[in-house]
Structure formats: structure tokens, C-alpha cells
N, C-alpha and C. Protein backbone atom coordinates (compact mmCIF):
# COMPACT_ATOMS: atom_id res chain seq x y z
N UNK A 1 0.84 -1.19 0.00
CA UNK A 1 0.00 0.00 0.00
C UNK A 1 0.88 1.24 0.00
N UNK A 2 0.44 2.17 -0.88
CA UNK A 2 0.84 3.48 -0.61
C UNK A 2 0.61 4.55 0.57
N UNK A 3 1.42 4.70 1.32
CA UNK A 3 1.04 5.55 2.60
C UNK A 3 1.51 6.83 2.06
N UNK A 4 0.27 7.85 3.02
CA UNK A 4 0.47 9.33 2.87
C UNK A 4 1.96 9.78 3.51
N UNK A 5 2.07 9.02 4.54
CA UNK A 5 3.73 9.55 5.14
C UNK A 5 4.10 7.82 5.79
N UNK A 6 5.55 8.23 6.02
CA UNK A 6 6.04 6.98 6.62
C UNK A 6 5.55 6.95 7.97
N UNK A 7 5.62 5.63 7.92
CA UNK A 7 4.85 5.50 9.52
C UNK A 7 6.16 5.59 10.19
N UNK A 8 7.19 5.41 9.91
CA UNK A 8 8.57 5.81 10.89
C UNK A 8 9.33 7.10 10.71
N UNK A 9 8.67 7.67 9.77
CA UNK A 9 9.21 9.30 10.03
C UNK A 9 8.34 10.27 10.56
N UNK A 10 9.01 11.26 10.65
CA UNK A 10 8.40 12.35 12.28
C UNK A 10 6.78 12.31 11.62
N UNK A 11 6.43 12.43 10.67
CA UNK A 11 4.50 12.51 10.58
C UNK A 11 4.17 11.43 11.20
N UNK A 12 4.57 10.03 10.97
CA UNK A 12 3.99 8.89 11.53
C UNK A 12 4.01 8.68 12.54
N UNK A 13 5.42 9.07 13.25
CA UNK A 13 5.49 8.65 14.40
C UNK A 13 4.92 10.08 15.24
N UNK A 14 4.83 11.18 15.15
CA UNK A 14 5.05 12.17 15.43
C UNK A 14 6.10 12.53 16.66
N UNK A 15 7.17 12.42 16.37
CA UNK A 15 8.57 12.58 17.29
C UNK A 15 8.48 11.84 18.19
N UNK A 16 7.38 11.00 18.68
CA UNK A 16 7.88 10.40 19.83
C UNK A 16 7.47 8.47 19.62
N UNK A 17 6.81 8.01 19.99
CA UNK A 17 6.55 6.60 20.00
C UNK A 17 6.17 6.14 18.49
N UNK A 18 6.58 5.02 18.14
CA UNK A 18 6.26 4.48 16.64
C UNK A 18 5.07 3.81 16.69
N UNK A 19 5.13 2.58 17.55
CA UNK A 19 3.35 1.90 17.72
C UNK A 19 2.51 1.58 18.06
N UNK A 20 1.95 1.33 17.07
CA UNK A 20 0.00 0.96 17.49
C UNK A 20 -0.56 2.20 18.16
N UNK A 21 -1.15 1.55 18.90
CA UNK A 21 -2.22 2.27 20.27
C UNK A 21 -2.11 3.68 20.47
N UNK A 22 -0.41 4.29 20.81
CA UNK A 22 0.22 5.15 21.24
C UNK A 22 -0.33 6.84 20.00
N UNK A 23 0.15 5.90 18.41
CA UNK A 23 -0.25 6.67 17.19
C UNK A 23 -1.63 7.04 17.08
N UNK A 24 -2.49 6.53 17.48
CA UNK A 24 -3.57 6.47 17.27
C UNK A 24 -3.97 7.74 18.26
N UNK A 25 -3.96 7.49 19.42
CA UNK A 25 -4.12 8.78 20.33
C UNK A 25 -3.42 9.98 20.26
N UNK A 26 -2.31 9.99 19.50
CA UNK A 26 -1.45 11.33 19.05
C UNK A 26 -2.32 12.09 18.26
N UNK A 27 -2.95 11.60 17.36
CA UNK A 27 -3.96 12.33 16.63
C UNK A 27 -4.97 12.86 16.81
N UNK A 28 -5.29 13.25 18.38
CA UNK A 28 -6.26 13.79 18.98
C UNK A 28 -6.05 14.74 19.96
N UNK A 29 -6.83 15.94 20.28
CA UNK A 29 -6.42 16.47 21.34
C UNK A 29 -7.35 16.11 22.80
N UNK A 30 -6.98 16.01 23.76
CA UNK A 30 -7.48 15.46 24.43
C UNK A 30 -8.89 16.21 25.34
N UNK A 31 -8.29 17.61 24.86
CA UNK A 31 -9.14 18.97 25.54
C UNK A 31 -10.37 19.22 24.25
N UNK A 32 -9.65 19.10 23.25
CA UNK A 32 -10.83 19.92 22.20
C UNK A 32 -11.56 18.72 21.18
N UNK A 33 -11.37 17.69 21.32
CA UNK A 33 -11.67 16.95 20.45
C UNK A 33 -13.36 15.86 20.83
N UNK A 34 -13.47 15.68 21.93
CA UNK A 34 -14.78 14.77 22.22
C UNK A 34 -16.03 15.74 22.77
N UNK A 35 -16.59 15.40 22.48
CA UNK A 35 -16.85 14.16 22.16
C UNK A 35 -16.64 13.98 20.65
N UNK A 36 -15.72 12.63 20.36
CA UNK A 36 -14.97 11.81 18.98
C UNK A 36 -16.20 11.47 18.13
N UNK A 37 -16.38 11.35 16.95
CA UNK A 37 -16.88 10.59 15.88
C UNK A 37 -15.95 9.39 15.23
N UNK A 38 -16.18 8.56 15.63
CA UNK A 38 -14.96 7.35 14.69
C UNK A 38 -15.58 7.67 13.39
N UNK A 39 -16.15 7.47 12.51
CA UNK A 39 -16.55 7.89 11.39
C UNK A 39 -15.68 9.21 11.09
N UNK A 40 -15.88 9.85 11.64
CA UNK A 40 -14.94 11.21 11.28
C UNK A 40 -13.47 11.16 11.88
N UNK A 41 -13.27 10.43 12.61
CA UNK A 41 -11.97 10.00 12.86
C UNK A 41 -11.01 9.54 11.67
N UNK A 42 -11.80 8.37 11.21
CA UNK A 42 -11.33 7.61 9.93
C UNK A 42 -11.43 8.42 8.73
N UNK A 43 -12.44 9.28 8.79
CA UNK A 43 -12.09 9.86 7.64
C UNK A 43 -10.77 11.42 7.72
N UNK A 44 -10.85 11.39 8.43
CA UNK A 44 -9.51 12.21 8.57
C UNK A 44 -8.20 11.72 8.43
N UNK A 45 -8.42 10.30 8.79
CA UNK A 45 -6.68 9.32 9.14
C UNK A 45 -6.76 8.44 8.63
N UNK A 46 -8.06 7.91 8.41
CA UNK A 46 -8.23 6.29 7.49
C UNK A 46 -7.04 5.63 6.67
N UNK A 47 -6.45 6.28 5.84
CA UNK A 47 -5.11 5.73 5.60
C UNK A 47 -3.82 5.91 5.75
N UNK A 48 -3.56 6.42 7.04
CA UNK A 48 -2.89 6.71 7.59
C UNK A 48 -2.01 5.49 7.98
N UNK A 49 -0.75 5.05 7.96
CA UNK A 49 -0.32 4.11 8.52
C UNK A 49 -0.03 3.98 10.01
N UNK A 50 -0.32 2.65 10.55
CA UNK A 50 0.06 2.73 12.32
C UNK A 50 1.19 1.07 12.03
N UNK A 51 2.11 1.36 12.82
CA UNK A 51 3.05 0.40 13.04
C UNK A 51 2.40 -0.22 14.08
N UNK A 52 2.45 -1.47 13.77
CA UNK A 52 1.88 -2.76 14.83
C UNK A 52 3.03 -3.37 15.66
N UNK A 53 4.12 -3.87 14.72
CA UNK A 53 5.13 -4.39 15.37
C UNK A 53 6.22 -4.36 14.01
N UNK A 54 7.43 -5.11 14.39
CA UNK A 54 8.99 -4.43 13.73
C UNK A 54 8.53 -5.12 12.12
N UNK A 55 7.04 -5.59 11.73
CA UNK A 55 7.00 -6.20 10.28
C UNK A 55 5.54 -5.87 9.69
N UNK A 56 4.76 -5.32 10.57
CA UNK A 56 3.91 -4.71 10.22
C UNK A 56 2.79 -3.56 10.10
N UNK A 57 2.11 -2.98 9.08
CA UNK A 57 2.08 -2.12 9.16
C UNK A 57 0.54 -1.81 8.39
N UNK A 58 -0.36 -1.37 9.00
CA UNK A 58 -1.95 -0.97 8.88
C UNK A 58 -2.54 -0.06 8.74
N UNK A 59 -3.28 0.16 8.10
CA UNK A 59 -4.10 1.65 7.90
C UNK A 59 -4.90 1.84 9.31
N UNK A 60 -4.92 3.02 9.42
CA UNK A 60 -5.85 3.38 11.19
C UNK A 60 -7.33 3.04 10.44
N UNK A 61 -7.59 2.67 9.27
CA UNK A 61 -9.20 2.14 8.68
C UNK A 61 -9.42 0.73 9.27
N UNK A 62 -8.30 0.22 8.72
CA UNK A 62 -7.73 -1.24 9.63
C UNK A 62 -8.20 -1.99 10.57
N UNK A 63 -7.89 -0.87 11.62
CA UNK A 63 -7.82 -1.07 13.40
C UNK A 63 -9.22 -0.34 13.27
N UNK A 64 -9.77 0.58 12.61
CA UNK A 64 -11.55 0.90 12.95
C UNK A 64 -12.46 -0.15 12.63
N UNK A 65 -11.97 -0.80 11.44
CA UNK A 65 -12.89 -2.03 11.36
C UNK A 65 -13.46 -3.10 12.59
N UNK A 66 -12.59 -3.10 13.43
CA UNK A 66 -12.76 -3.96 14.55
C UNK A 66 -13.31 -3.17 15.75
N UNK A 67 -13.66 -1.63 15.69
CA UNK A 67 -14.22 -1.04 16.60
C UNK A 67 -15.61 -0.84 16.96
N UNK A 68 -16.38 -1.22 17.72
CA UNK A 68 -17.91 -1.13 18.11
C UNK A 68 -18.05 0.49 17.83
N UNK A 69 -17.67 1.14 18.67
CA UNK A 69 -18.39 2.44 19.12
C UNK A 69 -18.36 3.14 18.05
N UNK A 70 -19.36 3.96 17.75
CA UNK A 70 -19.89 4.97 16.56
C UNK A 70 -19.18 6.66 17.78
N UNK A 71 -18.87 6.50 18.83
CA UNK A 71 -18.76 7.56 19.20
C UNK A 71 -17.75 7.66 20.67
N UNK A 72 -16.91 8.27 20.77
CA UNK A 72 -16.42 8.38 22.24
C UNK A 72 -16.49 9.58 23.24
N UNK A 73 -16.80 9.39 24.14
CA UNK A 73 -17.33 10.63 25.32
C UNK A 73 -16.31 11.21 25.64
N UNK A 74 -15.31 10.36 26.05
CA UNK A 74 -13.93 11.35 26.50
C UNK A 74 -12.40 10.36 25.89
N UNK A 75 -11.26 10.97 26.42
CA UNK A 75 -10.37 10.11 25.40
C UNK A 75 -10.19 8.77 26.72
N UNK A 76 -10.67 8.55 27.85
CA UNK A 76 -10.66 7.13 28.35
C UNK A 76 -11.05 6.21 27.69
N UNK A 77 -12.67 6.60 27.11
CA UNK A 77 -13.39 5.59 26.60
C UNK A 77 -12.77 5.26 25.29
N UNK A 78 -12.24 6.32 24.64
CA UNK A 78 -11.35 5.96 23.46
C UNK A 78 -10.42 4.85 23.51
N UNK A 79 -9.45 5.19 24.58
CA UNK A 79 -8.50 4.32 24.52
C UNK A 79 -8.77 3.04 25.21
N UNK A 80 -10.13 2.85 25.74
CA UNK A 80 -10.48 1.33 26.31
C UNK A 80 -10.93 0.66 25.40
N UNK A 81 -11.96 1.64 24.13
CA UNK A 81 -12.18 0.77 22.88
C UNK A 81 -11.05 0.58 21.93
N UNK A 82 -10.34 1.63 21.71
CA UNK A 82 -9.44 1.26 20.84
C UNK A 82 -8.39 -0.44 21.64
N UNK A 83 -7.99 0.12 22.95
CA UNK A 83 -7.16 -1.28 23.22
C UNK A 83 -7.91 -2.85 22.72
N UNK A 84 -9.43 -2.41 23.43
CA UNK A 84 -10.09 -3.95 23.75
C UNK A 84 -10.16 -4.40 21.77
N UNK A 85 -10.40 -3.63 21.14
CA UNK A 85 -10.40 -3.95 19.59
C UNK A 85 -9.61 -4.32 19.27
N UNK A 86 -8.00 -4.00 19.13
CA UNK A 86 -6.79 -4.41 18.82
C UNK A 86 -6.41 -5.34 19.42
N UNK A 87 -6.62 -5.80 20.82
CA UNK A 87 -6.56 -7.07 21.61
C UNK A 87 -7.35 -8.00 20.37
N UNK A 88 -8.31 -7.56 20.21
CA UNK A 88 -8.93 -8.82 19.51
C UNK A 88 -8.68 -8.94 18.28
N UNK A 89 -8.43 -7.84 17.44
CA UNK A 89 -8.35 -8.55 16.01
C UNK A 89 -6.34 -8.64 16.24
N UNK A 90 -6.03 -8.82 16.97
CA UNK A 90 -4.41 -9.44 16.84
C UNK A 90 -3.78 -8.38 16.95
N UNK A 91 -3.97 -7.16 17.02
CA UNK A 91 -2.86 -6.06 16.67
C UNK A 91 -2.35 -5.65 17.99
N UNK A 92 -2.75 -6.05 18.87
CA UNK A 92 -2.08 -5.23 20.13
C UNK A 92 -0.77 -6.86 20.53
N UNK A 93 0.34 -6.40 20.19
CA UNK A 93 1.34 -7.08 20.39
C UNK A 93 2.38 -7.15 21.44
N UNK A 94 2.07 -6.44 22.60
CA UNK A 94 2.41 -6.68 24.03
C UNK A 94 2.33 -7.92 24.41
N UNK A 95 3.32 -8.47 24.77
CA UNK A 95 2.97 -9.63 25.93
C UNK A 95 2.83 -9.46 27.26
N UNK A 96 1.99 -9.93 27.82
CA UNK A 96 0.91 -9.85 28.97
C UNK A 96 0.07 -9.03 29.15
N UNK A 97 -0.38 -8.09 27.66
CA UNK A 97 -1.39 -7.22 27.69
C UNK A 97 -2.79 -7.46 28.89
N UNK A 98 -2.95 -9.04 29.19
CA UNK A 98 -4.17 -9.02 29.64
C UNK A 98 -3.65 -8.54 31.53
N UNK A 99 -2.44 -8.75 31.61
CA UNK A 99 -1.78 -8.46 33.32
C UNK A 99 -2.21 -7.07 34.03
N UNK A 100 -2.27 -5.96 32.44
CA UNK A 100 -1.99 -4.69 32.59
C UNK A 100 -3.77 -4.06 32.31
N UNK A 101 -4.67 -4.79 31.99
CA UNK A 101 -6.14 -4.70 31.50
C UNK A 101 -7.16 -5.64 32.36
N UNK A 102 -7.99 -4.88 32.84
CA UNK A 102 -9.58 -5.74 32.97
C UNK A 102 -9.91 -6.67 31.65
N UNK A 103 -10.62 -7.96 32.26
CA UNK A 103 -11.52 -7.98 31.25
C UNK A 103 -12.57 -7.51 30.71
N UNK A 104 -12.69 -6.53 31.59
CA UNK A 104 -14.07 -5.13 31.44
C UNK A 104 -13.22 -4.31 30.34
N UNK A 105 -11.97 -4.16 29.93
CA UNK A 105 -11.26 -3.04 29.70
C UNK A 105 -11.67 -3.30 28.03
């Protein structure tokens, strides 16, 4: 796939962390942004690349496919749906992710 920027140069990563989860929340502000639209999320970033791990590499459309919520209230609820989604469709590549998470999470 053709990406708009590298997912390992400063747009992708934006100067600080390269993946998954981390990228995904860079792209938001945490004060001005919710309540979120995933719909309008994706269409702002949809092909945006997010680094998963050191071999792969996904559009943030990708990781929405596997997301329930049409909407997030604040960026908690964001990042409990975004984790619990990526837990499941394979992309969250931590080991012992479940040590550090509810199964509510």
C-alpha cells in the first residue's frame, strides 16, 4: 500500500513513540476533540499508517474495522475501545497485555 507519510518518520510517528495504540491517540487532542466521531476520525486518518510491530504495518481504517463504538465521550473511553479492539483482532502485540487490563477493559 501506498502511505500518505512513513509511519517511521516524524509525521507517523510524530517525534515520539512508533506503535499501534500510542499513534492512534497522538492524533487527537485530548481537551478539544470529544466528544470523537470514529466515522470522522477515519475519515480524517483512514489511511494513515500505524506500526503494529517491527514487520507490520496498517491503515488506522484497519484497526476501525474492529471497533464497536460509533462515538467516544472522552479520550478514556477511546483508549479502552481502541485497546479492547486491537486485543482482539491481533494487533495489540504486548505480551501480557491481559496483566496490565480488565476484562471489562
Amino acid at each position: 500500500m501506498d502511505w500518505p507519510h512513513d509511519p517511521d518518520g516524524e509525521e507517523g510517528s510524530e517525534g515520539k513513540r512508533k506503535y499501534g495504540h500510542a499513534v492512534l491517540a497522538k492524533k487527537i487532542d485530548e481537551e478539544e476533540d470529544f466528544p470523537l466521531s470514529a466515522a470522522e476520525y477515519v475519515e480524517a486518518y483512514g489511511d494513515h499508517p500505524v506500526r503494529i510491530d517491527y514487520e507490520t504495518v496498517v491503515s488506522v481504517e484497519e484497526i476501525f474495522d474492529h471497533v464497536d463504538r460509533e462515538e467516544f465521550a472522552d479520550f478514556v473511553e477511546f483508549h479502552r475501545e481502541l485497546g479492547r479492539s486491537m486485543r482482539e483482532a491481533g494487533y495489540w502485540f504486548y505480551e501480557g497485555a491481559e496483566t496490565f487490563v480488565g476484562a471489562d477493559a
